[in-house]
C-alpha atoms as a PDB file:
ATOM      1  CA  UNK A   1      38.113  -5.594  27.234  1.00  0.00           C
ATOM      2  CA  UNK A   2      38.875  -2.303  26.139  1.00  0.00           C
ATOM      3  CA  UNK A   3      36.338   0.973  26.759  1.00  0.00           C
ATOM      4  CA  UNK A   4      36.574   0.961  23.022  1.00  0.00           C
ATOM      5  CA  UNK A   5      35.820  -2.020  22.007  1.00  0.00           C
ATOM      6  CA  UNK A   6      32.812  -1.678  24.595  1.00  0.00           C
ATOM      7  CA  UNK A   7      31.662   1.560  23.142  1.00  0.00           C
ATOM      8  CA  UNK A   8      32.037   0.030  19.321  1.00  0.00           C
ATOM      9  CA  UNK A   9      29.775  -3.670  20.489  1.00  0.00           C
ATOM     10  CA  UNK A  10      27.080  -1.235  22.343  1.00  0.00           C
ATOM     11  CA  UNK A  11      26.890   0.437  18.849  1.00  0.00           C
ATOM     12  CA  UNK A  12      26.785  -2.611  17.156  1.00  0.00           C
ATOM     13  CA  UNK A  13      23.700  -3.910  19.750  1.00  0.00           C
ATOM     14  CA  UNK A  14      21.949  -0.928  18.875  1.00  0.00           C
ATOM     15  CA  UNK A  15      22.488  -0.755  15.176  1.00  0.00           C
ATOM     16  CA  UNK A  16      21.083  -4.680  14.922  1.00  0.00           C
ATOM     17  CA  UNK A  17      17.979  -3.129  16.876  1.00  0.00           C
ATOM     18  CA  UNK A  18      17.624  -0.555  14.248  1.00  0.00           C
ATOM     19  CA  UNK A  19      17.745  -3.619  11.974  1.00  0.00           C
ATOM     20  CA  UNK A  20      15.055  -5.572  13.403  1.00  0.00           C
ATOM     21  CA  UNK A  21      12.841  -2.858  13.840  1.00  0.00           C
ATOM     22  CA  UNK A  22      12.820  -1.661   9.793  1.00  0.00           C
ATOM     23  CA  UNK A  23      14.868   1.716  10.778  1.00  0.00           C
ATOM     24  CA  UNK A  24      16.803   1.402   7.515  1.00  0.00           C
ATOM     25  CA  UNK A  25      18.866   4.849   7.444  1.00  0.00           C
ATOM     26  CA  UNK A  26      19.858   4.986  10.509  1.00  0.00           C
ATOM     27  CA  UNK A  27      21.348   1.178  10.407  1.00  0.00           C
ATOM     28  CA  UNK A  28      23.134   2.693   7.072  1.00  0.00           C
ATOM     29  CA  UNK A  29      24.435   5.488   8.832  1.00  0.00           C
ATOM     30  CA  UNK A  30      25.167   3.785  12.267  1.00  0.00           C
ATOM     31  CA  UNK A  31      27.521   0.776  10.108  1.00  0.00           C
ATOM     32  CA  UNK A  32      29.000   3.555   8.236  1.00  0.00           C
ATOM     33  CA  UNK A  33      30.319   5.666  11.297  1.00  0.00           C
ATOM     34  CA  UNK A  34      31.423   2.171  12.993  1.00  0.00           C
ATOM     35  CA  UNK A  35      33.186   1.393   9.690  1.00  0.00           C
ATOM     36  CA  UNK A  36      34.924   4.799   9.812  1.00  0.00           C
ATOM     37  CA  UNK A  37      36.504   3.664  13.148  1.00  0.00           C
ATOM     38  CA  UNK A  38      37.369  -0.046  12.186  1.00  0.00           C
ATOM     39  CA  UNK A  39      37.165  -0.619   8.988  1.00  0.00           C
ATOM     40  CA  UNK A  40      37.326  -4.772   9.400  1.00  0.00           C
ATOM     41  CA  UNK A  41      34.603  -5.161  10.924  1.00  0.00           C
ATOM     42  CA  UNK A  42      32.572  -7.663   9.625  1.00  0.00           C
ATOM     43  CA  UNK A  43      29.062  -7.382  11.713  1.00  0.00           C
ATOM     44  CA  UNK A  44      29.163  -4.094  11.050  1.00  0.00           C
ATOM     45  CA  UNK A  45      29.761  -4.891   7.101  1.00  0.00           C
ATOM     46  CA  UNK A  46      27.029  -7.515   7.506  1.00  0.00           C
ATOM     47  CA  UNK A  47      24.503  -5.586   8.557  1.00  0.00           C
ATOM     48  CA  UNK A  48      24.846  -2.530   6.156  1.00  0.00           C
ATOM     49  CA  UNK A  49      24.570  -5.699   3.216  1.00  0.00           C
ATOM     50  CA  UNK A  50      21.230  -6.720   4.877  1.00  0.00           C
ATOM     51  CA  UNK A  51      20.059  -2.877   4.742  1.00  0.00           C
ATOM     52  CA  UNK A  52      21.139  -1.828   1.797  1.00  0.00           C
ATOM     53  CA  UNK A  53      19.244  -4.655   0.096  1.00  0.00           C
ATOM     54  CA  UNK A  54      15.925  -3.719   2.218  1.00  0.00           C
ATOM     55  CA  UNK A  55      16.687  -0.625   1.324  1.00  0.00           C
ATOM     56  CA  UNK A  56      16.637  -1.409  -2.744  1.00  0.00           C
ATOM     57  CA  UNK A  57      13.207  -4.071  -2.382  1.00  0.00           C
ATOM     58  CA  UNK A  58      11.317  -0.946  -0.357  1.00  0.00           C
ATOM     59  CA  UNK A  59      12.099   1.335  -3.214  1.00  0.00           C
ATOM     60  CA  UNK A  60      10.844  -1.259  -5.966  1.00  0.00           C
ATOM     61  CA  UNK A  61       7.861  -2.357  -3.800  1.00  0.00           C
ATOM     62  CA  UNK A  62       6.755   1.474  -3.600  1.00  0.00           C
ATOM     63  CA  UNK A  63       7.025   1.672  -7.251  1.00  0.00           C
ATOM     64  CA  UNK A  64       4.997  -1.108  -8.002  1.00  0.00           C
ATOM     65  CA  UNK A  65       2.411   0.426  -5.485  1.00  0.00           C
ATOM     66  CA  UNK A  66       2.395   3.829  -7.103  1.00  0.00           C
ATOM     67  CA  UNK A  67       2.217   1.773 -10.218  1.00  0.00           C
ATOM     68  CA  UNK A  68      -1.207  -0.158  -9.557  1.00  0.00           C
ATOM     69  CA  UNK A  69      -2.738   2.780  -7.567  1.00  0.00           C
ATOM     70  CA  UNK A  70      -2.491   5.059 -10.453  1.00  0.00           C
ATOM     71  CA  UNK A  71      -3.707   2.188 -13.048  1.00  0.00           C
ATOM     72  CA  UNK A  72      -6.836   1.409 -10.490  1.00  0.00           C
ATOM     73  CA  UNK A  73      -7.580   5.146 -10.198  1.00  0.00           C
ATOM     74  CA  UNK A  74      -8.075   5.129 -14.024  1.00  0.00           C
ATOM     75  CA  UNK A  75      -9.781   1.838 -14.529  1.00  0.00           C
ATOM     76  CA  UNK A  76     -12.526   3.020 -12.273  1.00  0.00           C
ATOM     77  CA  UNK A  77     -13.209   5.706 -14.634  1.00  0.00           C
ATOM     78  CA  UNK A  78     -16.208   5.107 -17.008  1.00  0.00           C
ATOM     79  CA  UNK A  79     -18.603   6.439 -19.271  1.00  0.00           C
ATOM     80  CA  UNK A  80     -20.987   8.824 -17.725  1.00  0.00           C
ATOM     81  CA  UNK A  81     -24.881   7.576 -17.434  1.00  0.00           C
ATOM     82  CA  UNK A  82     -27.256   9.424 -19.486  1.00  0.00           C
ATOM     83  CA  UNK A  83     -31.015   8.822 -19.070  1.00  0.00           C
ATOM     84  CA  UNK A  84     -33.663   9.103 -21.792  1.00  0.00           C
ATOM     85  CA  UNK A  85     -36.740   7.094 -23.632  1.00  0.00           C
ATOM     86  CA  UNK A  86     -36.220   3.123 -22.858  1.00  0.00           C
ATOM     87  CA  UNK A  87     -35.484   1.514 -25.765  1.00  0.00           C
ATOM     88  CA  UNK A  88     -38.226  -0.390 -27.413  1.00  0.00           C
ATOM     89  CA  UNK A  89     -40.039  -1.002 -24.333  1.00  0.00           C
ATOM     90  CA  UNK A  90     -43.614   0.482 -24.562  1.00  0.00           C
ATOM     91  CA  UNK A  91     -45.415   0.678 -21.179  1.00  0.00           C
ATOM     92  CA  UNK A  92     -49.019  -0.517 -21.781  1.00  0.00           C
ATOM     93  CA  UNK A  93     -51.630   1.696 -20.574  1.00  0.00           C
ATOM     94  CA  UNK A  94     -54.659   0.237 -18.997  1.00  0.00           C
ATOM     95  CA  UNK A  95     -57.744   1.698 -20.442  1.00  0.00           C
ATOM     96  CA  UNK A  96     -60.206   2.828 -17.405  1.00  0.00           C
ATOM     97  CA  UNK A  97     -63.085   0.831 -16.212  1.00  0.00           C
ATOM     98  CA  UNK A  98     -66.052   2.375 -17.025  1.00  0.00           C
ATOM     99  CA  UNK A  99     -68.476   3.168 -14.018  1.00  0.00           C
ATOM    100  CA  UNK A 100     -71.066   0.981 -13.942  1.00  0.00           C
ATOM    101  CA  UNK A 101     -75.093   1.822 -14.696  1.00  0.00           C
ATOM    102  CA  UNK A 102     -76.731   2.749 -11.143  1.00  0.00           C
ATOM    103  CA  UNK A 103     -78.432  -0.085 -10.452  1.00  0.00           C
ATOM    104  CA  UNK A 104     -82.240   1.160  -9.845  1.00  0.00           C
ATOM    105  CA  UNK A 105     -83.142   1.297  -5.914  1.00  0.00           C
ATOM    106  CA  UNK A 106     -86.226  -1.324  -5.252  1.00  0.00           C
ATOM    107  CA  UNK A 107     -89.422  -0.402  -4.236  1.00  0.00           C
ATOM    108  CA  UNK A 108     -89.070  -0.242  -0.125  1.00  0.00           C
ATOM    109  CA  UNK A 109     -90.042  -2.227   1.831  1.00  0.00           C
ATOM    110  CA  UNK A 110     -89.892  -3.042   5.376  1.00  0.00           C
ATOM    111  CA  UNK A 111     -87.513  -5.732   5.693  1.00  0.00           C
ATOM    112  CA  UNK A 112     -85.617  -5.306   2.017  1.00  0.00           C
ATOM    113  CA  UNK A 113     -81.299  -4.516   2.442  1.00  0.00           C
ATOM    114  CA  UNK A 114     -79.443  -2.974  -0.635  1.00  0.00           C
ATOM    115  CA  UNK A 115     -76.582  -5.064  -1.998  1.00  0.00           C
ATOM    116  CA  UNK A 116     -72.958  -4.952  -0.238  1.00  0.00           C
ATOM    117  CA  UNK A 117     -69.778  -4.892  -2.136  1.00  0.00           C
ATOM    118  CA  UNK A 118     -67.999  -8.292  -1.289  1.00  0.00           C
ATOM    119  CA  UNK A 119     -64.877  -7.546   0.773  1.00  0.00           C
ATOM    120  CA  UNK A 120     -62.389  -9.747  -1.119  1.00  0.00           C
ATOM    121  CA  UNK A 121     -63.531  -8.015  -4.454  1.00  0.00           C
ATOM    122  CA  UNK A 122     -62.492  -4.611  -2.882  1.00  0.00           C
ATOM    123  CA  UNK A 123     -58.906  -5.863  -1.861  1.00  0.00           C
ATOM    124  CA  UNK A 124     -58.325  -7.552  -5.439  1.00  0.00           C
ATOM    125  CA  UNK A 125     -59.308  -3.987  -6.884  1.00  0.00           C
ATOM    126  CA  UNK A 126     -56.676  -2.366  -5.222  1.00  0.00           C
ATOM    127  CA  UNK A 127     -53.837  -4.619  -4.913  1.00  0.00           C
ATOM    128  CA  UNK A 128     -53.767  -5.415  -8.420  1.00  0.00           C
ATOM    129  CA  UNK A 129     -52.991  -1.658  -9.950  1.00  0.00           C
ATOM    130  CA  UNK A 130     -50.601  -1.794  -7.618  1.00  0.00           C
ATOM    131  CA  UNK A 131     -48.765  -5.420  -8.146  1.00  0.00           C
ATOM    132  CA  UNK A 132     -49.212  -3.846 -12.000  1.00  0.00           C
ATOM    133  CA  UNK A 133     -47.322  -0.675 -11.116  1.00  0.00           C
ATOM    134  CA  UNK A 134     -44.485  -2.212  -9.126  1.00  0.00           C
ATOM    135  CA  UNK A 135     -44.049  -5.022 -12.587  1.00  0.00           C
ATOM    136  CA  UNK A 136     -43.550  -1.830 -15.148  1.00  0.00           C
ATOM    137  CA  UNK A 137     -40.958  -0.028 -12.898  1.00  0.00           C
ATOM    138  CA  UNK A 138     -39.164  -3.330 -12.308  1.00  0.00           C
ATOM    139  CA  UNK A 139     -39.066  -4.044 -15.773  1.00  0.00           C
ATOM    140  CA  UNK A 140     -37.874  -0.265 -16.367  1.00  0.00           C
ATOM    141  CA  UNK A 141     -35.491  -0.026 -14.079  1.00  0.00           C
ATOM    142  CA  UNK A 142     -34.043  -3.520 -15.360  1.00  0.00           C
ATOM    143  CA  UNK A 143     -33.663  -2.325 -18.881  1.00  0.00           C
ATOM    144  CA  UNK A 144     -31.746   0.695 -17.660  1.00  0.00           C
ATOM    145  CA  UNK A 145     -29.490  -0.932 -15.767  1.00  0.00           C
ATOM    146  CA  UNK A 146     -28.922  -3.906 -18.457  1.00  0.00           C
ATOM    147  CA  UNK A 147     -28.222  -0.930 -21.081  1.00  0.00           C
ATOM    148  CA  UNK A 148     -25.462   0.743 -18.243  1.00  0.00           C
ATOM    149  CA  UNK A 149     -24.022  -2.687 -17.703  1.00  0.00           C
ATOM    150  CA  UNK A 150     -23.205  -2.897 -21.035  1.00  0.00           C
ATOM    151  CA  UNK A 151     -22.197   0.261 -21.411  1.00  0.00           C
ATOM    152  CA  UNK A 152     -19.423   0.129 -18.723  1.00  0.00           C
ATOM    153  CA  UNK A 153     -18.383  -3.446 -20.338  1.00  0.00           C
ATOM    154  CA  UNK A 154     -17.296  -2.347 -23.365  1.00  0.00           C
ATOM    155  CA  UNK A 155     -15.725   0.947 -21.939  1.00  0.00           C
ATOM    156  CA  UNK A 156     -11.940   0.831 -23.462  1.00  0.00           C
ATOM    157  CA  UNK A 157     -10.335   1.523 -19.873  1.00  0.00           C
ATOM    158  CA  UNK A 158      -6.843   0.807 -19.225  1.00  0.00           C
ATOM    159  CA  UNK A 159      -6.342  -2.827 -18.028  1.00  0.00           C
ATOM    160  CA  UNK A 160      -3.394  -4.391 -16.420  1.00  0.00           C
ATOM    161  CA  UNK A 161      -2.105  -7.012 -18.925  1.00  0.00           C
ATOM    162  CA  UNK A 162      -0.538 -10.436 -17.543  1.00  0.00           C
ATOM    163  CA  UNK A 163       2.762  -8.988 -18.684  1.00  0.00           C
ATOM    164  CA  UNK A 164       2.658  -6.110 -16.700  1.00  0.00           C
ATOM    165  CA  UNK A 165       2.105  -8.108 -13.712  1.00  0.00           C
ATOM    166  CA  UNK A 166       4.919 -10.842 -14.257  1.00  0.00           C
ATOM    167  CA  UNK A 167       8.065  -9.185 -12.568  1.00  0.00           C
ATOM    168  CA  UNK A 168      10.342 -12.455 -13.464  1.00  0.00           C
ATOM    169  CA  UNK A 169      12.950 -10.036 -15.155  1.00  0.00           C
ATOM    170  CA  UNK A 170      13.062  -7.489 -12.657  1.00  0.00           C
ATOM    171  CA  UNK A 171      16.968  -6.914 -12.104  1.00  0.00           C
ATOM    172  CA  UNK A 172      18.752  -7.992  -8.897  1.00  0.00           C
ATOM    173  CA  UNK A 173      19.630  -5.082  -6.697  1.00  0.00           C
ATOM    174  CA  UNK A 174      23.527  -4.074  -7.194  1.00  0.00           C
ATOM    175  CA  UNK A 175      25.727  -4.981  -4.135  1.00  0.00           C
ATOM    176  CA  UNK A 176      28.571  -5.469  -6.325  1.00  0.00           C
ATOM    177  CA  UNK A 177      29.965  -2.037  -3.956  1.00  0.00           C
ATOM    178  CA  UNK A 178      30.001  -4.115  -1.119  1.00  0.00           C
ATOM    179  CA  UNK A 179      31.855  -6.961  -2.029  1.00  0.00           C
ATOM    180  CA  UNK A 180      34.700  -3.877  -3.427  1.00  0.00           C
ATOM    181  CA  UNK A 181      34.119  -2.565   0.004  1.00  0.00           C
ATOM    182  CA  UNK A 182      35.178  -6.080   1.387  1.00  0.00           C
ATOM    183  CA  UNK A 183      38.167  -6.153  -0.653  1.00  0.00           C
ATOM    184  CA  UNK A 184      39.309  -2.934   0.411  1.00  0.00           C
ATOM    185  CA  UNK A 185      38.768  -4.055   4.092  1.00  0.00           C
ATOM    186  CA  UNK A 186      41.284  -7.098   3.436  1.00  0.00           C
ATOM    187  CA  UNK A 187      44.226  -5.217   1.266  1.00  0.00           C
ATOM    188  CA  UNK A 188      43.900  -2.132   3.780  1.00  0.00           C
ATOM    189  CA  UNK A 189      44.637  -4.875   7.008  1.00  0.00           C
ATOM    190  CA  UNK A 190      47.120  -7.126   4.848  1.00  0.00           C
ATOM    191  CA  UNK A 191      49.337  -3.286   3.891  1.00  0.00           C
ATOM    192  CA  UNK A 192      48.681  -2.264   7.272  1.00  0.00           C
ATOM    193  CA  UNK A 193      49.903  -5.707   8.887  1.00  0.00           C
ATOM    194  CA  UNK A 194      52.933  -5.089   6.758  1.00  0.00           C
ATOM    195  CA  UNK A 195      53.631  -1.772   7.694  1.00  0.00           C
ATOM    196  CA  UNK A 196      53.426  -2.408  11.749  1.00  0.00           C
ATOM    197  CA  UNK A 197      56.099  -4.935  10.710  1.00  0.00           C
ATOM    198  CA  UNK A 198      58.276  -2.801   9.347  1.00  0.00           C
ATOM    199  CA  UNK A 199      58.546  -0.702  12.386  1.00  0.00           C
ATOM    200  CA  UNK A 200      59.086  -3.146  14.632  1.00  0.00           C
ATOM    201  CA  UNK A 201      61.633  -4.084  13.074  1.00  0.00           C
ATOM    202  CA  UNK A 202      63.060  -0.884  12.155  1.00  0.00           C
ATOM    203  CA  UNK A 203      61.843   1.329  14.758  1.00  0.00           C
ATOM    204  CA  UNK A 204      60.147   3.614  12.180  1.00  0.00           C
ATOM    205  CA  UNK A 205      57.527   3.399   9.255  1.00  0.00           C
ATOM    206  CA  UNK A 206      58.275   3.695   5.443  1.00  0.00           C
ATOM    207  CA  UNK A 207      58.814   6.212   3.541  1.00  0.00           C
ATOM    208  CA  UNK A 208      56.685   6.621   0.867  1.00  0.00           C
ATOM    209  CA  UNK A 209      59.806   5.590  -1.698  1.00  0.00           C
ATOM    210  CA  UNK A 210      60.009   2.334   0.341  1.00  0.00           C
ATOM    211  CA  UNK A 211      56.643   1.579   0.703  1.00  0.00           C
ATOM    212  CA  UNK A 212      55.702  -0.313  -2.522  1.00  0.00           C
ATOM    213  CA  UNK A 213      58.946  -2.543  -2.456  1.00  0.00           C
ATOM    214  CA  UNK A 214      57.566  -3.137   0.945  1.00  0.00           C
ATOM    215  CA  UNK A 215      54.456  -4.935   0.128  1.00  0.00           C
ATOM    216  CA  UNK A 216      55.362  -6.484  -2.711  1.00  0.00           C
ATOM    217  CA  UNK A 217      57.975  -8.173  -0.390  1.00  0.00           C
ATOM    218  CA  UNK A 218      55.705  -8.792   2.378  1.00  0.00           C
ATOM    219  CA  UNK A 219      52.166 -10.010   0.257  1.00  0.00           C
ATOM    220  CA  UNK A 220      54.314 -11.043  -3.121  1.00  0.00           C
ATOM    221  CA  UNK A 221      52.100  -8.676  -5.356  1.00  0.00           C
ATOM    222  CA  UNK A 222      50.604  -4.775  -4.551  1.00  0.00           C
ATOM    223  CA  UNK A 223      46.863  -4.876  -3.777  1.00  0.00           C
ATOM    224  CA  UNK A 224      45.205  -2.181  -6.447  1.00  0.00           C
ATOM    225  CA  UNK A 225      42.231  -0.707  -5.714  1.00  0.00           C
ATOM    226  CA  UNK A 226      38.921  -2.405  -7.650  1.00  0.00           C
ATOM    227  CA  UNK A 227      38.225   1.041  -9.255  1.00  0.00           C
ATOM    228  CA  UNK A 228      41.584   2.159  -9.303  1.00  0.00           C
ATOM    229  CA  UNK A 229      42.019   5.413 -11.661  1.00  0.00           C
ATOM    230  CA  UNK A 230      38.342   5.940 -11.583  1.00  0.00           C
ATOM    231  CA  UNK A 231      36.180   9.023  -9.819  1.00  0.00           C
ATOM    232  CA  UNK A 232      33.351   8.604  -7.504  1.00  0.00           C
ATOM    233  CA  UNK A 233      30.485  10.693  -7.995  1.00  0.00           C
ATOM    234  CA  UNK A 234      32.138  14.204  -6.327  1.00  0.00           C
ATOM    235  CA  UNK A 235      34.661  14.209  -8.679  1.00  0.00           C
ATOM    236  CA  UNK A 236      37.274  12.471  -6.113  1.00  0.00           C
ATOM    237  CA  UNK A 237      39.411   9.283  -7.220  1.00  0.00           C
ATOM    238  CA  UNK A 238      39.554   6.042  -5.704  1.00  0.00           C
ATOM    239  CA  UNK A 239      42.875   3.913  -4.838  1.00  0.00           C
ATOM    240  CA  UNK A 240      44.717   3.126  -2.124  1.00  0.00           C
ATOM    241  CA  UNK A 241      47.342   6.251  -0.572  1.00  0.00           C
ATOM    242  CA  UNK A 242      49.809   6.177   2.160  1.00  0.00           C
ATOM    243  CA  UNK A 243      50.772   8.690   3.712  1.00  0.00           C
ATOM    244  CA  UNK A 244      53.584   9.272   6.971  1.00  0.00           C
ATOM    245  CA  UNK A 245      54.178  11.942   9.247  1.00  0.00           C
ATOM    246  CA  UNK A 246      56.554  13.119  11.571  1.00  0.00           C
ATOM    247  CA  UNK A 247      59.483  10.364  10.705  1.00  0.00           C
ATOM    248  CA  UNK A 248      62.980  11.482  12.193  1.00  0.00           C
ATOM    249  CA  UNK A 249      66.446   9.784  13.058  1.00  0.00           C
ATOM    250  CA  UNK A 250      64.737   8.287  16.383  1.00  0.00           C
ATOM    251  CA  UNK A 251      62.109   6.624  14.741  1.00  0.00           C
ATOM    252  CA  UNK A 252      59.482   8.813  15.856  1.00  0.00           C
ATOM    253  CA  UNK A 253      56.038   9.192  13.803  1.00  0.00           C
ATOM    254  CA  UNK A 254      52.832   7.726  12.412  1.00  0.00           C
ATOM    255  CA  UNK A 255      51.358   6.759   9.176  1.00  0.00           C
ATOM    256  CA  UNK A 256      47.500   6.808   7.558  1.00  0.00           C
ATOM    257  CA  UNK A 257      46.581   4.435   5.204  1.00  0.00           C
ATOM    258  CA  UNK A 258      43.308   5.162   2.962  1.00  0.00           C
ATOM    259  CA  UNK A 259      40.756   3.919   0.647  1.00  0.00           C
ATOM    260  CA  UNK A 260      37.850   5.282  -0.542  1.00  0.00           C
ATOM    261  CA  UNK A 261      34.308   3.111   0.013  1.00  0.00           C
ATOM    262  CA  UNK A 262      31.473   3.439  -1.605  1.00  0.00           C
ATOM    263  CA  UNK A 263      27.823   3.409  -0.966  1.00  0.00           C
ATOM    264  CA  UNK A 264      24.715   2.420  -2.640  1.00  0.00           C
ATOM    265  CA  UNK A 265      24.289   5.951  -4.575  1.00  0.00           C
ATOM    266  CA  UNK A 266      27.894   6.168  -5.785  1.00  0.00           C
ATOM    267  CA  UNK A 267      29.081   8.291  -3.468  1.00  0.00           C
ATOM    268  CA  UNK A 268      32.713   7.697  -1.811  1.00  0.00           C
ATOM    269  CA  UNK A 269      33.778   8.075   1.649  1.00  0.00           C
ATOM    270  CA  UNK A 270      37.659   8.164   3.081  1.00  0.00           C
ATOM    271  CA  UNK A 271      38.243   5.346   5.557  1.00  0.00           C
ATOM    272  CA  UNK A 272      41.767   4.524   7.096  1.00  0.00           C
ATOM    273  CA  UNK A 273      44.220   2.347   8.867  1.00  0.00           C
ATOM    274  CA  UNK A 274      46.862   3.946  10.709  1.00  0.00           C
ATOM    275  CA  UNK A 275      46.185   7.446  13.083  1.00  0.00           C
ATOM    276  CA  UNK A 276      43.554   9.275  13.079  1.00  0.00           C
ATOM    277  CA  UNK A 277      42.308  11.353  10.026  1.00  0.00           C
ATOM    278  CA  UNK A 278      41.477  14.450  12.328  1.00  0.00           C
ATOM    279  CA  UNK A 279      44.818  16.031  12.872  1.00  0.00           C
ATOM    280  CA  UNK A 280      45.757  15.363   9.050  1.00  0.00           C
ATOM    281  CA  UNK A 281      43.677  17.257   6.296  1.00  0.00           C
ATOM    282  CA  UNK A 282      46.155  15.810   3.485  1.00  0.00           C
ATOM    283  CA  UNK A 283      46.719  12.459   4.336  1.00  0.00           C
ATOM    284  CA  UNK A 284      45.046  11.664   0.318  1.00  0.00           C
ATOM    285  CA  UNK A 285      46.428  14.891  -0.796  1.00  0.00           C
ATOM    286  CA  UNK A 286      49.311  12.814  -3.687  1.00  0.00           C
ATOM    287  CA  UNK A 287      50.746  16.232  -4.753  1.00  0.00           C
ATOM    288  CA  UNK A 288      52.189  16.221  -1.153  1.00  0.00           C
ATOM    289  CA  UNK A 289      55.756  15.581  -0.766  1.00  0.00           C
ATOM    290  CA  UNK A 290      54.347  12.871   2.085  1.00  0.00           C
ATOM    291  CA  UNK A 291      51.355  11.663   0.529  1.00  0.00           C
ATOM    292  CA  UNK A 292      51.693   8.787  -2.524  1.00  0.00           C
ATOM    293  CA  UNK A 293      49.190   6.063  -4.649  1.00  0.00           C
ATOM    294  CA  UNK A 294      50.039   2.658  -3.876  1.00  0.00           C
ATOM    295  CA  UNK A 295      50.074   0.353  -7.114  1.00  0.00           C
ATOM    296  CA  UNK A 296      49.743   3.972  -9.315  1.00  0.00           C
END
């Protein structure tokens, strides 16, 4: 197998650990670099589907979450508890027991004992005030928080309706891009097929006057771009271009044949079939005496 080839599956290996592990951008990024370099490949296409789509459910589950957070934050706001008299609730006071009369000391004698104060009488004389006490603040402190209960029950907060909650016609995510991206993978490879044909047979590529009859020869019809005539969002155009360099009497020179693909945020990037991009800055240049639009 090729060093290439080994180079391009290693990248693959990591870019499906990326996957697995939730690193979203950097599988986006890693499939669009390997696309750059071979634009059929289909694991590589796959897996940028798969991400893209996480991509789009993360950013709808975040705002959903930013969504409830900021509707609990305000539901948990209420009225602010005042204190004052209790309602109609009248605390009884308990009139004090008056002292009783001095009971006159007998006579003395030698074996008389005053009078003791039974011991259970004593403890019944103080718990009671207090079992009274504890009673009124219960019954106090229940009133006041009956009144706050129902103050915080009919509060008008914000509440989050059934209809707010039902996400049944939340839209799909829109991968319609990468099924145009798949397209362009197919009519790129079927032209390029073509082209490589050509040569062999003729010992030199097309020119870009002979191009078009060549296709529509070769695949009976001339693949047009799925956005063909339209811009991306910098303002540059999609559809297919071929361009050749280089082409003389021997046969010598090379071709570069280009689409643009898009990604999820409408954004276009140049990917091609032939040689590389990096010693040709005008290879989608059309005003170019060597550069034409296929299908235009």
């Amino acid at each position: 197998m090729p060093d290439g080839e080994i180079s391009i599956m290693e990248a693959l290996n990591q870019i499906q650990s990326w996957l697995n592990g939730g690193n979203i951008e950097k599988v986006i990024q890693g499939c669009q670099e390997i696309l750059e370099i071979e634009p059929g490949n289909n694991r590589a296409l796959s897996m940028l589907k798969q991400a893209e789509t996480l991509r789009h459910e993360k950013e709808i589950a975040d705002a959903d979450a930013k969504k409830e957070a900021e509707e609990a934050a305000a539901s948990t706001t209420a009225t602010p508890i005042t204190t004052g008299p209790i309602g109609n609730i009248e605390v009884e006071k308990k009139e004090p027991t008056p002292k009783p009369e001095p009971t006159p000391e007998p006579e003395p004698y030698s074996s008389y004992r005053p009078p003791q104060a039974s011991k259970k009488k004593m403890f019944l004389a103080m718990v009671i005030p207090a079992i009274t006490v504890v009673l009124i603040g219960g019954l106090i402190v229940t009133a006041l928080n009956n009144e706050n209960r129902d103050e915080i029950l009919d509060h008008d907060g914000p509440t989050i309706s059934d209809e707010e909650n039902d996400h049944s016609d939340r839209p799909e995510p829109d991968l319609s891009y990468l099924e145009e991206n798949e397209q362009r993978v197919t009519d790129l490879t079927e032209m390029a097929n073509a082209i490589d044909e050509f040569w062999h047979d003729n010992g030199h590529y097309p020119s870009i006057i002979e191009i078009e009859e060549l296709i529509e020869d070769e695949l009976d019809s001339i693949p047009v771009d799925p956005r063909h005539g339209e811009e991306d969002a910098s303002g540059d155009p999609y559809g297919y271009t071929y361009a050749v360099y280089n082409v003389t009497s021997e046969g010598a020179g090379t071709y570069i044949l280009s689409a643009l693909f898009q990604d999820s945020k409408g954004e276009a990037h140049p990917w091609a079939q032939g040689a590389s991009t990096k010693h040709y800055d005008d290879y989608r240049k059309v005003k170019s005496i060597n550069v034409t639009y296929i299908g235009d």
